[in-house]
C-alpha atoms as a PDB file:
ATOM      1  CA  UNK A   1       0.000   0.000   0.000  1.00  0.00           C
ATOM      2  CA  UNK A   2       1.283   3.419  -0.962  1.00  0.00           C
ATOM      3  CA  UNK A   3       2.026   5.721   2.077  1.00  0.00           C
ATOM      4  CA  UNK A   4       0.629   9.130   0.251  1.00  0.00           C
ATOM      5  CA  UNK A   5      -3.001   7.168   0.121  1.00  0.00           C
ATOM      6  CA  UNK A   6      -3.909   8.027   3.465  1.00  0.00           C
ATOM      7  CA  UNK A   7      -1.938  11.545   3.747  1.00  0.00           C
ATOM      8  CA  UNK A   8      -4.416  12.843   0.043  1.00  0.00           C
ATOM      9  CA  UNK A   9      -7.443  11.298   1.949  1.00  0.00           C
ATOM     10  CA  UNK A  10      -6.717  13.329   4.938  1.00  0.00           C
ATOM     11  CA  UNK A  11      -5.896  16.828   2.797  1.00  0.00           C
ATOM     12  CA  UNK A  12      -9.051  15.972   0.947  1.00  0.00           C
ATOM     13  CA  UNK A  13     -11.165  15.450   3.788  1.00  0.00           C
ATOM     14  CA  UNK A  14      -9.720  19.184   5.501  1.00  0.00           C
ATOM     15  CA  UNK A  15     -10.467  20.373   2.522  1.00  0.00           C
ATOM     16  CA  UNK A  16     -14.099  19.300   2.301  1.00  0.00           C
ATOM     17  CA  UNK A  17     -14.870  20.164   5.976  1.00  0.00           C
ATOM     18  CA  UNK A  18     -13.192  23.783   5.501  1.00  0.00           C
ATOM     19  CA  UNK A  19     -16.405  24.481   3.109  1.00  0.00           C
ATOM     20  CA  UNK A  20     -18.312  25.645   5.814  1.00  0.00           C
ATOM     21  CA  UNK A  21     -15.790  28.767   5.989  1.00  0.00           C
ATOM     22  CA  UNK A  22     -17.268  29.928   2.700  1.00  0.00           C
ATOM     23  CA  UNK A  23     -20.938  29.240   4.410  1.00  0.00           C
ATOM     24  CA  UNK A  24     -20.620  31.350   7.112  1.00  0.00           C
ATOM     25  CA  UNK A  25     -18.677  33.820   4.884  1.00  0.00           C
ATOM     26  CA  UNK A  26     -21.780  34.195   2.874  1.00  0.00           C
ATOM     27  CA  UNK A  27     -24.072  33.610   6.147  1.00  0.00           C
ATOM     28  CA  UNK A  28     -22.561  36.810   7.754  1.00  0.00           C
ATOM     29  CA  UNK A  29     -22.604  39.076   4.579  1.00  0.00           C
ATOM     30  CA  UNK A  30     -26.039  38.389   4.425  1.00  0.00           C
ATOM     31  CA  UNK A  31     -26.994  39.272   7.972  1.00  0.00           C
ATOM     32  CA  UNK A  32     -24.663  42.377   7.675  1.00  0.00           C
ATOM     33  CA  UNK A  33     -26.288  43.720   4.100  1.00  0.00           C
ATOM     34  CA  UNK A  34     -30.024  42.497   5.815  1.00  0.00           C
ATOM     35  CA  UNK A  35     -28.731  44.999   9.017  1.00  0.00           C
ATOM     36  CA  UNK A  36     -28.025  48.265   6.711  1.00  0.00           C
ATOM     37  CA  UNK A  37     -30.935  47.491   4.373  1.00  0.00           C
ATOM     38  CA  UNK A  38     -33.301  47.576   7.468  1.00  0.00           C
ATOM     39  CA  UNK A  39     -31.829  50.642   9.484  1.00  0.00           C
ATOM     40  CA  UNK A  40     -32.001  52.751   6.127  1.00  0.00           C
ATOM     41  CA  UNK A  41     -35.543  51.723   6.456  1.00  0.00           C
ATOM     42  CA  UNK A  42     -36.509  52.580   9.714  1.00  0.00           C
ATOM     43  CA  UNK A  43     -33.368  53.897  11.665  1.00  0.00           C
ATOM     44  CA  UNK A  44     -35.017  54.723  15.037  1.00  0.00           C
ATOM     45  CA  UNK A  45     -35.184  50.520  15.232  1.00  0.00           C
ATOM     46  CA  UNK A  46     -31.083  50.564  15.065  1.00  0.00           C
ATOM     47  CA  UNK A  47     -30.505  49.673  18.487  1.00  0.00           C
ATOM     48  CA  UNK A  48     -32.602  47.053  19.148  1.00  0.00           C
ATOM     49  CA  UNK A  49     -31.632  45.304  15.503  1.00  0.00           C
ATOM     50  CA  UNK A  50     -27.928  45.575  16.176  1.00  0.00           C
ATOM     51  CA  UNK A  51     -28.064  43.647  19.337  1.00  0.00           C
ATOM     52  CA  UNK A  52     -30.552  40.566  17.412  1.00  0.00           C
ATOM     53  CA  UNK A  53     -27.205  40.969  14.518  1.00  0.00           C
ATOM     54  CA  UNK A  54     -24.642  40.474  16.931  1.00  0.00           C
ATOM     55  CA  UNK A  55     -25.945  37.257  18.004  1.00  0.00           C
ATOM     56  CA  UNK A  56     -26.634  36.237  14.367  1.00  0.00           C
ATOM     57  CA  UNK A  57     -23.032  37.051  13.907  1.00  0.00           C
ATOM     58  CA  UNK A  58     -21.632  34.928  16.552  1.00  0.00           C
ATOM     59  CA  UNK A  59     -23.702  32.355  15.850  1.00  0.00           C
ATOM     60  CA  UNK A  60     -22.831  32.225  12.540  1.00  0.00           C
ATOM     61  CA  UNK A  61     -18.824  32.549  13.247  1.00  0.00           C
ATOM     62  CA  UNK A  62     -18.932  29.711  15.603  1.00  0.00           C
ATOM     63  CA  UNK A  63     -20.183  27.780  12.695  1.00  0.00           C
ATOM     64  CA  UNK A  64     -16.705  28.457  11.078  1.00  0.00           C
ATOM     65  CA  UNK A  65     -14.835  27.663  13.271  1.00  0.00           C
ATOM     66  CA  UNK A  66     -16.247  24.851  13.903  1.00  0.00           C
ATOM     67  CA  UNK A  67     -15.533  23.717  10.865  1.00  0.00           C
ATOM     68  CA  UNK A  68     -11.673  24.530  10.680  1.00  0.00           C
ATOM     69  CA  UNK A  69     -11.361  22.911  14.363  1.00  0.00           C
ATOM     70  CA  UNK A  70     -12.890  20.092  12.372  1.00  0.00           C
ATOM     71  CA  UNK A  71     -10.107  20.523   9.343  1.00  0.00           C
ATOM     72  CA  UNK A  72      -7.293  20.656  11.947  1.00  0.00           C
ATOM     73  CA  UNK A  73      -8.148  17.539  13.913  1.00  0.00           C
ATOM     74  CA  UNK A  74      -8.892  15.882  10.704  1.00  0.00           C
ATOM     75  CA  UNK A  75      -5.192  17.075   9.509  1.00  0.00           C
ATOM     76  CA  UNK A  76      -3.222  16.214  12.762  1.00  0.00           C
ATOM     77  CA  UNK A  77      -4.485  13.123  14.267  1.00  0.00           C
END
């Protein structure tokens, strides 16, 4: 058995569970364009929105890293 078998199947499979980087990427410029969209509705509602973003945010951010915890233990063990 060749010795680089395992070594691509464990770069592939950091690579695969790094994908959910790119996920929260687009999760948080969502939430982020949603946030300006709404306060340049109604901006006396800013306050109270940017607290309900902030959790969105780190919600969303745990979610990524997450998934590159995921990539490392998947690389070094």
């Amino acid at each position: 058995m060749d010795i680089t078998a395992p070594l691509i199947a464990k770069d592939i499979g950091a690579g695969l569970a790094t994908i959910g980087v790119a996920g929260a990427g687009a999760g948080i410029g969502n939430l982020f364009g949603a946030f300006v969209s709404a306060v340049g509705r109604n901006p006396a509602a800013r306050d109270r929105m940017f607290r309900d973003v902030l959790l969105g945010f780190a919600l969303t951010e745990a979610v990524a890293l997450y998934a590159l915890v995921i990539a490392l233990i998947i690389l070094f063990t």
